[in-house]
C-alpha atoms as a PDB file:
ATOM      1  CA  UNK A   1      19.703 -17.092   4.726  1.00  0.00           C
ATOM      2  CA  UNK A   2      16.678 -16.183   3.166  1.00  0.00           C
ATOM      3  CA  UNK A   3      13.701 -17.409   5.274  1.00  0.00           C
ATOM      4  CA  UNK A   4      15.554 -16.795   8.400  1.00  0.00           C
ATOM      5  CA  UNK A   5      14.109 -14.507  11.141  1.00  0.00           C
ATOM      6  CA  UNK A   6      15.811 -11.043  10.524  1.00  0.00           C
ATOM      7  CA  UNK A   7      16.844  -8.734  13.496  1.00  0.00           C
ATOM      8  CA  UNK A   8      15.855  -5.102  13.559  1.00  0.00           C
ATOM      9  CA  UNK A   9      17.449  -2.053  14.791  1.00  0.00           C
ATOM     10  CA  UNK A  10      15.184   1.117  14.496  1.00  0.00           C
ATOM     11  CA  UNK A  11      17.859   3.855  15.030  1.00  0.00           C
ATOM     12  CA  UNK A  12      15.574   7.159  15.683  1.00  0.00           C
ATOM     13  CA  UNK A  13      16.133  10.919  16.098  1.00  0.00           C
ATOM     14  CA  UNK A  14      14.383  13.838  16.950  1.00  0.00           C
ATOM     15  CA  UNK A  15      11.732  12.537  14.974  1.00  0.00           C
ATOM     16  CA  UNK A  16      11.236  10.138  17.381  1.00  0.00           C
ATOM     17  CA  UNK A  17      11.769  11.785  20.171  1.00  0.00           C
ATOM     18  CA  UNK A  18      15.203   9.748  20.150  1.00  0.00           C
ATOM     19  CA  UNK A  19      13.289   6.677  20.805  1.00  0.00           C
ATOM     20  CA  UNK A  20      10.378   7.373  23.664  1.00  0.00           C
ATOM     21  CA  UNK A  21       8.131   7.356  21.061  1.00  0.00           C
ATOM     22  CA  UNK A  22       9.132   4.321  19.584  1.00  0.00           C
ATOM     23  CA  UNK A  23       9.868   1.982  22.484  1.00  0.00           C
ATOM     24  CA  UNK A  24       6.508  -0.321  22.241  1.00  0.00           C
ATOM     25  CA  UNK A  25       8.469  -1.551  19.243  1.00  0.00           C
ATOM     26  CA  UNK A  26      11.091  -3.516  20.875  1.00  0.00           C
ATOM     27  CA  UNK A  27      10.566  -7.047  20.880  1.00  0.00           C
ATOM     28  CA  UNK A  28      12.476  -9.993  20.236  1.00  0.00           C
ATOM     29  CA  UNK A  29      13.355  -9.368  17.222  1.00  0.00           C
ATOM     30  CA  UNK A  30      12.869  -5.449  17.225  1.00  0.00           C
ATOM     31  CA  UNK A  31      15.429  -3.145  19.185  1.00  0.00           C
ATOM     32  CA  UNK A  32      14.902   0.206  19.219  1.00  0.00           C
ATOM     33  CA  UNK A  33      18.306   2.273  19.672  1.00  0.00           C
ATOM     34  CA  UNK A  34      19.803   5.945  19.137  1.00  0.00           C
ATOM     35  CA  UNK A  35      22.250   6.609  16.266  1.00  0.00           C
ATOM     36  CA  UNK A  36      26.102   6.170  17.296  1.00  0.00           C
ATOM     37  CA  UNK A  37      27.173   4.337  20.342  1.00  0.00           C
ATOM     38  CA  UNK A  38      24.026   3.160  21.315  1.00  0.00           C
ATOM     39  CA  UNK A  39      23.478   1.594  17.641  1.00  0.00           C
ATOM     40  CA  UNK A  40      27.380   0.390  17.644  1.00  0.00           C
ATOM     41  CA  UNK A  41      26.627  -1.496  21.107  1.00  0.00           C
ATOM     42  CA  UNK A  42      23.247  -3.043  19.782  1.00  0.00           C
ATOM     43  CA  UNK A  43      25.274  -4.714  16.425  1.00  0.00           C
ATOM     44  CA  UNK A  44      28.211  -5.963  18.602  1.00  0.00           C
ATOM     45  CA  UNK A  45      25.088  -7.121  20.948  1.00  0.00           C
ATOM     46  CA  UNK A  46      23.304  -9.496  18.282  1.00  0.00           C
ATOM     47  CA  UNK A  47      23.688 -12.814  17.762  1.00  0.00           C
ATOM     48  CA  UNK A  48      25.958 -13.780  15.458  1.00  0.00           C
ATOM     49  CA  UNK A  49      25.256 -14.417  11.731  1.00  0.00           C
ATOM     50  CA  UNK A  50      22.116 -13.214  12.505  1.00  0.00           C
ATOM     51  CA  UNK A  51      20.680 -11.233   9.288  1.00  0.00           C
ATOM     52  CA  UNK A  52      19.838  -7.683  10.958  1.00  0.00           C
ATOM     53  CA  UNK A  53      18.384  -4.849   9.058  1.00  0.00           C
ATOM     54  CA  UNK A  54      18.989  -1.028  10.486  1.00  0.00           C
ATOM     55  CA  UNK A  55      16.196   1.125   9.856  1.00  0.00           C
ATOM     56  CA  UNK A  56      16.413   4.732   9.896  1.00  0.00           C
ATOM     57  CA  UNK A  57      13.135   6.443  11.719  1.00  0.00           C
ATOM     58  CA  UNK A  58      12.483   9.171   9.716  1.00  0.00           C
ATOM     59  CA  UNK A  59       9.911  10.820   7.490  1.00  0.00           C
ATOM     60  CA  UNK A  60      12.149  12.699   5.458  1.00  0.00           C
ATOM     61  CA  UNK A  61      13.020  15.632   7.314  1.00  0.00           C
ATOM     62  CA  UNK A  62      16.297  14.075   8.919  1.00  0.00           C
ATOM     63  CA  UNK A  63      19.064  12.750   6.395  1.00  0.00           C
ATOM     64  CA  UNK A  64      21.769  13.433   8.651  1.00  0.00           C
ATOM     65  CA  UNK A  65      20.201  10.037  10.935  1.00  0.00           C
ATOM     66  CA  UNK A  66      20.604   8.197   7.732  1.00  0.00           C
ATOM     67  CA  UNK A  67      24.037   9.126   6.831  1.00  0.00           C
ATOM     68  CA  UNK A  68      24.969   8.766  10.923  1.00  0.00           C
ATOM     69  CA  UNK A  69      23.351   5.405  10.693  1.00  0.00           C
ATOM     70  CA  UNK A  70      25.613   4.417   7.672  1.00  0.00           C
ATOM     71  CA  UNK A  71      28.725   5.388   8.961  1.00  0.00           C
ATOM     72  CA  UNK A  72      27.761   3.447  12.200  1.00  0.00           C
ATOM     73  CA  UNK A  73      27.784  -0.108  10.068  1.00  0.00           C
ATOM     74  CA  UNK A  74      30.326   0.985   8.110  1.00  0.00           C
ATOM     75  CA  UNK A  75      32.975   1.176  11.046  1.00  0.00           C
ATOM     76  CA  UNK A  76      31.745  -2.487  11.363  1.00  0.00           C
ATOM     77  CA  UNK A  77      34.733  -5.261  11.251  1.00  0.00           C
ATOM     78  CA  UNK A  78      34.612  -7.281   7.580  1.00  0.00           C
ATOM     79  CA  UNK A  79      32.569 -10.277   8.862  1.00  0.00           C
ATOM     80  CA  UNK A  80      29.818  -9.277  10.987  1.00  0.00           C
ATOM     81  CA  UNK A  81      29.323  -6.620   8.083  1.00  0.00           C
ATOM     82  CA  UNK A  82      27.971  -9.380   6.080  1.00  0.00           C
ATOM     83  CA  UNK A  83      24.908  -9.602   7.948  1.00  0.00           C
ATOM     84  CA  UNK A  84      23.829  -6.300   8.006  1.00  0.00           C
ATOM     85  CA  UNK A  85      21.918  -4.486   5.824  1.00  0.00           C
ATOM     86  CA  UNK A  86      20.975  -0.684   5.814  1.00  0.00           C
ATOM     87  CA  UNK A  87      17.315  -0.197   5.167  1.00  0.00           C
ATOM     88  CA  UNK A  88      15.679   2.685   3.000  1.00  0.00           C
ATOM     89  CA  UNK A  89      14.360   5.226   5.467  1.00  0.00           C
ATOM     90  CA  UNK A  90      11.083   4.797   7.323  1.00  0.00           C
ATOM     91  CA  UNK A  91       9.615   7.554   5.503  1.00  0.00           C
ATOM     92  CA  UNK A  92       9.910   9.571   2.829  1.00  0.00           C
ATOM     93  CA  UNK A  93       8.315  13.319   2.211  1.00  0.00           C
ATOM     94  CA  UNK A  94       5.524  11.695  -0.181  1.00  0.00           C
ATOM     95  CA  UNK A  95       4.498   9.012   2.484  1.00  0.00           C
ATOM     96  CA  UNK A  96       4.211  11.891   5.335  1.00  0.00           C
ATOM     97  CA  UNK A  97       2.266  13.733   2.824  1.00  0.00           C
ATOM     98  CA  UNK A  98      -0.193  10.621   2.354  1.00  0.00           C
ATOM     99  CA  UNK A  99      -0.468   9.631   6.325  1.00  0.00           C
ATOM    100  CA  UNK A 100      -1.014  13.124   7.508  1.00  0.00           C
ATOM    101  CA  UNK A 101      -4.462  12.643   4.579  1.00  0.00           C
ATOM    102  CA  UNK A 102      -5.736   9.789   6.013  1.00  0.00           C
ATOM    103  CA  UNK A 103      -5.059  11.195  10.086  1.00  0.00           C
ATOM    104  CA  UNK A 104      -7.005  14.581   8.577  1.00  0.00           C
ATOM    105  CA  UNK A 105      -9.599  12.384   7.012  1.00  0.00           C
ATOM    106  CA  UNK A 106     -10.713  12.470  10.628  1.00  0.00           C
ATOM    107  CA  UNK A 107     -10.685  15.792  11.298  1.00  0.00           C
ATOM    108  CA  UNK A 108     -13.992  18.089  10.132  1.00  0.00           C
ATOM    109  CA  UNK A 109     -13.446  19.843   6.855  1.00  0.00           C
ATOM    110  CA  UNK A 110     -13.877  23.447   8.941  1.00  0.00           C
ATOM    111  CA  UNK A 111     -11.516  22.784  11.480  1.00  0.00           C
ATOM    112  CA  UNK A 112      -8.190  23.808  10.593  1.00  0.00           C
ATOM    113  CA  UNK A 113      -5.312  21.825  10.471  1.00  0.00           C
ATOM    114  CA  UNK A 114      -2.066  22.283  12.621  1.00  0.00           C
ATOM    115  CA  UNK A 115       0.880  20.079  11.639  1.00  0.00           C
ATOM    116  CA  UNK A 116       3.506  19.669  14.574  1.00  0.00           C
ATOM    117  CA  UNK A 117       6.647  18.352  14.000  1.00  0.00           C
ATOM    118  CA  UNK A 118      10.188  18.920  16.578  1.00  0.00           C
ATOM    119  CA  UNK A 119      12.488  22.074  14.855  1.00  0.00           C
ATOM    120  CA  UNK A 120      15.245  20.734  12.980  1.00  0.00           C
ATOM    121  CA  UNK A 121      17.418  23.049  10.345  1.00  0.00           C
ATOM    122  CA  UNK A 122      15.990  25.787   8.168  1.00  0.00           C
ATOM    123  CA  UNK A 123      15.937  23.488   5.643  1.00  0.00           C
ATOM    124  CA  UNK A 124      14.548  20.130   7.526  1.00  0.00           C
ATOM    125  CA  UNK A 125      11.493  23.304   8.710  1.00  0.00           C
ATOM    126  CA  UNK A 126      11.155  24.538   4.950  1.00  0.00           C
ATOM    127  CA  UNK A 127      10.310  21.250   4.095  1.00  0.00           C
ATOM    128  CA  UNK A 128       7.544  20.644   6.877  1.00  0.00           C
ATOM    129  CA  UNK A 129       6.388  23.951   5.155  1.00  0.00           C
ATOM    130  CA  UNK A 130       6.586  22.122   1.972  1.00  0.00           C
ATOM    131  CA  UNK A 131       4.268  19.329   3.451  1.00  0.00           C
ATOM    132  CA  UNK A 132       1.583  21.400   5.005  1.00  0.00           C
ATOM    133  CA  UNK A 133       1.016  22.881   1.379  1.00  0.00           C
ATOM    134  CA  UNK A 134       0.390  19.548  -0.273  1.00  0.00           C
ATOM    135  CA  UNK A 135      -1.524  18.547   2.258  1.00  0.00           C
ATOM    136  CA  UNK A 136      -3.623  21.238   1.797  1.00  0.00           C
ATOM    137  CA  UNK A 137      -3.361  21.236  -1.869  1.00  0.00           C
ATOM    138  CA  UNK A 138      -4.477  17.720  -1.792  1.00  0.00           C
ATOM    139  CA  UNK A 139      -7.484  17.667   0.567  1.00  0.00           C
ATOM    140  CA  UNK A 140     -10.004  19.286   1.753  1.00  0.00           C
ATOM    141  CA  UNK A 141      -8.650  21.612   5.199  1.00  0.00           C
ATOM    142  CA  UNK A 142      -9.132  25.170   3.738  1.00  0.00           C
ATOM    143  CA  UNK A 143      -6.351  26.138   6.480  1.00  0.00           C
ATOM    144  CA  UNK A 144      -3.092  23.913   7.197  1.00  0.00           C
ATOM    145  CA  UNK A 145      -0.664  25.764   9.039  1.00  0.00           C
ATOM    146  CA  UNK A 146       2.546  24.256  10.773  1.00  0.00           C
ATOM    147  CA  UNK A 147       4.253  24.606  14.551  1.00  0.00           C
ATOM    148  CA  UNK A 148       7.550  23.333  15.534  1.00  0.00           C
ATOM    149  CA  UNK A 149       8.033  21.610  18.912  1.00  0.00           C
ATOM    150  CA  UNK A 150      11.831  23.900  20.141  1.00  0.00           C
ATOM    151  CA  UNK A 151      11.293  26.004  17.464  1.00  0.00           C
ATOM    152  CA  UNK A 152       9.275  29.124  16.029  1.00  0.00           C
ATOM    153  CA  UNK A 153       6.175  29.115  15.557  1.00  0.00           C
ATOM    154  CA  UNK A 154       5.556  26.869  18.809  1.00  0.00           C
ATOM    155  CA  UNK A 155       2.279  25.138  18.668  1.00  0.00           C
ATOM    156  CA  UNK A 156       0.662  27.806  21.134  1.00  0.00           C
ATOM    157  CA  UNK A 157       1.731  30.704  18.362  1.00  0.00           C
ATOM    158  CA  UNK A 158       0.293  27.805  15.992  1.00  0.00           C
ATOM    159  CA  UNK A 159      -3.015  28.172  17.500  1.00  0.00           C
ATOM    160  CA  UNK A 160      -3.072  31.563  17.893  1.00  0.00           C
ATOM    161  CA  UNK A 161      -2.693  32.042  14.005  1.00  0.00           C
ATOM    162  CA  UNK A 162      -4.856  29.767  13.418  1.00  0.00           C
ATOM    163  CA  UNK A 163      -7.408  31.675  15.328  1.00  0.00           C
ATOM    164  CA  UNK A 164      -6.383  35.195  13.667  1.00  0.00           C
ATOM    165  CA  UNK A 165      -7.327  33.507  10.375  1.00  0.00           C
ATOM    166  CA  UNK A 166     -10.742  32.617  11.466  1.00  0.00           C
ATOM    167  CA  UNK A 167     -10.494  29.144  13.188  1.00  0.00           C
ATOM    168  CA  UNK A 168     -12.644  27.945  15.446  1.00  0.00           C
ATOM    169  CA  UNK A 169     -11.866  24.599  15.821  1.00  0.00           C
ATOM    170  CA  UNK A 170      -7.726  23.632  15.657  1.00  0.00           C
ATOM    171  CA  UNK A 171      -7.059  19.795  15.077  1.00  0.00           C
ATOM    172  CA  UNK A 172      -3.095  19.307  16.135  1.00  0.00           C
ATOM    173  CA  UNK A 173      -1.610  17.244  13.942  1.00  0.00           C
ATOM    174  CA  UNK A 174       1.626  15.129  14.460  1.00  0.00           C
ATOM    175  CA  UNK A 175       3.800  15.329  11.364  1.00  0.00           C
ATOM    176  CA  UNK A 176       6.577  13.062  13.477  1.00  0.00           C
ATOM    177  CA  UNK A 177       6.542   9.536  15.637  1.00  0.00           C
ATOM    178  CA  UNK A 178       5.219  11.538  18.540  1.00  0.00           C
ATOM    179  CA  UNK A 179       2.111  12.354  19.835  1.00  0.00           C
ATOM    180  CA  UNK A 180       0.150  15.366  19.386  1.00  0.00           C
ATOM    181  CA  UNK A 181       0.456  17.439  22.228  1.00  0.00           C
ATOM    182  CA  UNK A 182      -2.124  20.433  21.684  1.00  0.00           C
ATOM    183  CA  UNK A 183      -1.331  23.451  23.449  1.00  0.00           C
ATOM    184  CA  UNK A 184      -4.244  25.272  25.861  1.00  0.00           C
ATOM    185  CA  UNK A 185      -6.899  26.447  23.859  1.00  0.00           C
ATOM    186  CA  UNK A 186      -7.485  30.021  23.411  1.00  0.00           C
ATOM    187  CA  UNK A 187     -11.000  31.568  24.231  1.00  0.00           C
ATOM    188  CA  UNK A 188     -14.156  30.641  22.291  1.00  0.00           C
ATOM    189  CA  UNK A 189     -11.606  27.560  20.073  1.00  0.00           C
ATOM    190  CA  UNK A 190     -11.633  24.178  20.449  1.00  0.00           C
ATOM    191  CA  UNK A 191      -7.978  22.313  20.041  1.00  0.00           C
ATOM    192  CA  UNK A 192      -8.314  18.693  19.893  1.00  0.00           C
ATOM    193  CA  UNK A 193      -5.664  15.991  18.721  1.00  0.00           C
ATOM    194  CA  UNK A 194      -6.204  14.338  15.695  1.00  0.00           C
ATOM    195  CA  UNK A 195      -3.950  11.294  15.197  1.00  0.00           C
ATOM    196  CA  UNK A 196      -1.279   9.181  15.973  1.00  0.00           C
ATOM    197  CA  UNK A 197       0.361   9.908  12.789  1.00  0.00           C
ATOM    198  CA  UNK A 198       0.446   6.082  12.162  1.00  0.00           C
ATOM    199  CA  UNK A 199      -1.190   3.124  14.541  1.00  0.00           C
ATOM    200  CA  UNK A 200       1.230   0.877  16.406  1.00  0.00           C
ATOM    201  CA  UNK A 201      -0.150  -2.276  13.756  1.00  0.00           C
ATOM    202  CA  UNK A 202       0.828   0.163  10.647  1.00  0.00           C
ATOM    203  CA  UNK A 203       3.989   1.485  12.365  1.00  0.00           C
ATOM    204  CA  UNK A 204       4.997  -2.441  12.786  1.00  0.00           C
ATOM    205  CA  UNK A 205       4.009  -3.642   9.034  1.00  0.00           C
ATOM    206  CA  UNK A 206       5.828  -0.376   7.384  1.00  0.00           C
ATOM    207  CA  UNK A 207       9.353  -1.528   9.513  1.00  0.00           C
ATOM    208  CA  UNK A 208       8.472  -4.986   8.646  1.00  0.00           C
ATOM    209  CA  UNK A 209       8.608  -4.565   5.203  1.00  0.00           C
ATOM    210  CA  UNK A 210      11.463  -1.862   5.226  1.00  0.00           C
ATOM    211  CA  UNK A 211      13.771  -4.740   6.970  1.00  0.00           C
ATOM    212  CA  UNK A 212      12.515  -7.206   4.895  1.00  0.00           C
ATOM    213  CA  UNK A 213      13.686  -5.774   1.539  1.00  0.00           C
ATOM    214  CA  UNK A 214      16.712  -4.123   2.703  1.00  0.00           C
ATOM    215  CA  UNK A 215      17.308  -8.182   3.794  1.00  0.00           C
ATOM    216  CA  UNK A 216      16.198  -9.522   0.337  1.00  0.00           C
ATOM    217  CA  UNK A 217      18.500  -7.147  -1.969  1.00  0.00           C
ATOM    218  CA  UNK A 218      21.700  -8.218   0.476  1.00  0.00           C
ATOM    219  CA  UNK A 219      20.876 -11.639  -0.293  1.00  0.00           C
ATOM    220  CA  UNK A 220      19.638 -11.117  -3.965  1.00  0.00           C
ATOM    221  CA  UNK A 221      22.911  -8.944  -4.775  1.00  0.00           C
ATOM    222  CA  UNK A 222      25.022  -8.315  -1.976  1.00  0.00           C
ATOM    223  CA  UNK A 223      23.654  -4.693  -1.872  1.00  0.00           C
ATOM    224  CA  UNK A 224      24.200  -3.849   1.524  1.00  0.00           C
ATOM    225  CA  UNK A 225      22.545   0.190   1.569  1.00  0.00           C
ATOM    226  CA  UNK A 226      25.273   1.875   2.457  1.00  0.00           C
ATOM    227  CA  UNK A 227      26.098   3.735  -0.275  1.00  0.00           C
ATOM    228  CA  UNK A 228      22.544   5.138  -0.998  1.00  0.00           C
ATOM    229  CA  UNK A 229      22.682   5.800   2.919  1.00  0.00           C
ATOM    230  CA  UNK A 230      25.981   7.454   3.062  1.00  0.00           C
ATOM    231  CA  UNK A 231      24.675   9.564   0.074  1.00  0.00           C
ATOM    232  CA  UNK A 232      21.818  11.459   2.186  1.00  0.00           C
ATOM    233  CA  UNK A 233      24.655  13.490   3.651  1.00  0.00           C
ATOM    234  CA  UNK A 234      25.379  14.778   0.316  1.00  0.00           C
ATOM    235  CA  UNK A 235      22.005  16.528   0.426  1.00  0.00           C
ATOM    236  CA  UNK A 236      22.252  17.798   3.643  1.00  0.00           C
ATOM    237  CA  UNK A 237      25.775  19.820   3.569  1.00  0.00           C
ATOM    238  CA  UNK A 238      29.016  18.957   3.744  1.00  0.00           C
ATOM    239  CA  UNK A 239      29.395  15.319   5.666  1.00  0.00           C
ATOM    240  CA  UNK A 240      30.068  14.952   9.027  1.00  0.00           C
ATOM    241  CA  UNK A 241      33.196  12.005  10.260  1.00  0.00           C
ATOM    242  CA  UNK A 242      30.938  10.387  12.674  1.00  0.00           C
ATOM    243  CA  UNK A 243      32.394   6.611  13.770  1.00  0.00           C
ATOM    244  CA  UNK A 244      30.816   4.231  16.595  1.00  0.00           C
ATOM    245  CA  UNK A 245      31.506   7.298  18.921  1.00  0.00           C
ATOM    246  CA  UNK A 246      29.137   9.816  16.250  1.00  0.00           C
ATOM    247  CA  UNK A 247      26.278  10.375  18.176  1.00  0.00           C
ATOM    248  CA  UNK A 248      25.990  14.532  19.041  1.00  0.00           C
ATOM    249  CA  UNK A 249      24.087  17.485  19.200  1.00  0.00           C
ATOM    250  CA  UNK A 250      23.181  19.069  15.790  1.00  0.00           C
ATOM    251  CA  UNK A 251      21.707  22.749  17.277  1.00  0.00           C
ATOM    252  CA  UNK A 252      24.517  24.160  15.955  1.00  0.00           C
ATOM    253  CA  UNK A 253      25.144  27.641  16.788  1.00  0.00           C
ATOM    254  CA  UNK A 254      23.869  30.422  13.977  1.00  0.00           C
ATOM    255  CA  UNK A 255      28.059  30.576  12.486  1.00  0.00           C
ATOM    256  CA  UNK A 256      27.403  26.858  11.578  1.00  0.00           C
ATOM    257  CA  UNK A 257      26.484  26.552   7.909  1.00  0.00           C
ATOM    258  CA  UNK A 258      25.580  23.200   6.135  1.00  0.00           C
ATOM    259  CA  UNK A 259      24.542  24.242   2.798  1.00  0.00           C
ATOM    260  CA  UNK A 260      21.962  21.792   2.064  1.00  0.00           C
ATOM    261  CA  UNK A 261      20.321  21.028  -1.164  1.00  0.00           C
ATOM    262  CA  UNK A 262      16.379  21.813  -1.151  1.00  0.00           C
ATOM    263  CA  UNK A 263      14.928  18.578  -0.475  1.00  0.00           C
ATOM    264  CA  UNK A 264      12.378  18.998  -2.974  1.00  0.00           C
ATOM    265  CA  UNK A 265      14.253  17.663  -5.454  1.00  0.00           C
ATOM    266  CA  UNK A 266      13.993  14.364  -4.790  1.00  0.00           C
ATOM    267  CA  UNK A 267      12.018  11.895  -6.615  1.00  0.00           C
ATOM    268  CA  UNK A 268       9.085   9.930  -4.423  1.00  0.00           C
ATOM    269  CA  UNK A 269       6.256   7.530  -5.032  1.00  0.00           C
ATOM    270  CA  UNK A 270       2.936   8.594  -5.668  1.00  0.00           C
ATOM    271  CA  UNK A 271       1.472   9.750  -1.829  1.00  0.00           C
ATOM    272  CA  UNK A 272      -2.111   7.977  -3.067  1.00  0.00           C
ATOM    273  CA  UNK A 273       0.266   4.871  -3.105  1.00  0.00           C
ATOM    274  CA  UNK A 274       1.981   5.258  -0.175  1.00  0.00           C
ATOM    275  CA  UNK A 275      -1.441   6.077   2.009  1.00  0.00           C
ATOM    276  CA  UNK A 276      -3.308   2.851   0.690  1.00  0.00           C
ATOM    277  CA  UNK A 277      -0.195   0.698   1.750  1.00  0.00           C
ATOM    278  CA  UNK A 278       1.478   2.776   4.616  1.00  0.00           C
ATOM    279  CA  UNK A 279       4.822   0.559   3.319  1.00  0.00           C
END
């Protein structure tokens, strides 16, 4: 019932380094779990008719974890189904767009800025791309280039671009739950770390509130999120029968073809908004 403490499961990806980087969440009332079994073993795990909320931990760049994460509560039996609600994601493009501001806000205007996030698909990597440009765009780092953690450019090839286009000073920034890890620092640069992304207090408040009105609608109107979950596999290729047992590798081999939808189409709130109330 409304009122009642609420139960969290933060299911996280690569985003999150599938959960290192999240663990100083769990709590009482927090667990912080992988998608599939480990997800399917926390929900048989909680107490029953406990209202639980499953959060997704991603910015943006990692649908597949939300349509995984709604197939996992979907495979649910009938009446502990009740109880459980599937949250809106962490993040959304828009918001990473905002926090990666206020982490630059830090950062000297002549420094440039180098976003680091872990590889994903081409089109999870275009949209990092996509990021990096309104960031730029929108403040006040001349240069704002990105590096993928597994992927190409690493953040060493990161830095060294970033010195071929006249940096002196690199701030690594972490465009993910993980910490910015700055590679060695070529001669005559400086490479610092600029961030966490988000504070433990702001990364507590913006779950908070994601459980809480995922909780509030299944009360309010029995919407439970699966559908608009279940839906994010639609824009990232064709959908993939994961159960309890789903969780698996997604480095596919180059003969495996999604055919996702750019990601850019999607509609988000304001980033000003989303920076002033990191929820």
């Amino acid at each position: 019932m409304p009122g009642t403490p609420v139960h969290v499961l933060a299911v996280c990806g690569r985003e999150a380094g599938h959960g290192t980087a999240l663990r100083h969440l769990a709590g009482p009332d927090t667990t912080v779990v992988t998608s599939g079994r480990e997800l399917h073993r926390a929900l048989a795990a909680r107490p029953a008719g406990t209202d639980t909320a499953v959060v997704p931990m991603t910015l943006g760049r990692d649908p597949e974890l939300v349509a995984d994460t709604a197939r996992t509560v979907r495979a649910l039996p009938p009446e502990p189904h009740r109880t459980v609600a599937v949250a809106d994601p962490f993040g959304n493009p828009e918001h990473l767009v905002g926090w990666l501001r206020a982490a630059a806000a830090t950062v000297p205007a002549g420094a440039a800025l180098l976003l680091t996030a872990p590889a994903g698909d081409p089109y999870q990597d275009a949209e990092l791309h996509r990021v990096a440009h309104l960031v730029r765009s929108r403040g006040r780092h001349r240069l704002v280039e990105v590096a993928l953690t597994g992927g190409d450019p690493d953040p060493a090839e990161g830095v060294r671009r970033c010195v071929l286009l006249g940096a002196r000073q690199v701030a690594v920034l972490s465009a993910s739950f993980l910490p910015p890890a700055p590679p060695p620092a070529p001669a005559r640069t400086t490479v610092l770390a600029a961030g966490p992304l988000l504070g433990p207090a702001a990364l507590a408040a913006v779950l908070a509130a994601r459980a809480a009105t995922a909780v509030r609608r299944l009360h309010d109107s029995g919407e439970d999120g699966l559908a608009a979950a279940l839906a994010a596999a639609g824009q990232h290729g064709p959908a993939h029968s994961h159960g309890p047992d789903g969780g698996h590798d997604h480095h596919h081999g180059p003969g495996h073809s999604h055919g996702h939808g750019p990601h850019a189409r999607h509609t988000h709130p304001s980033p000003l908004t989303a920076a002033r109330s990191h929820q």
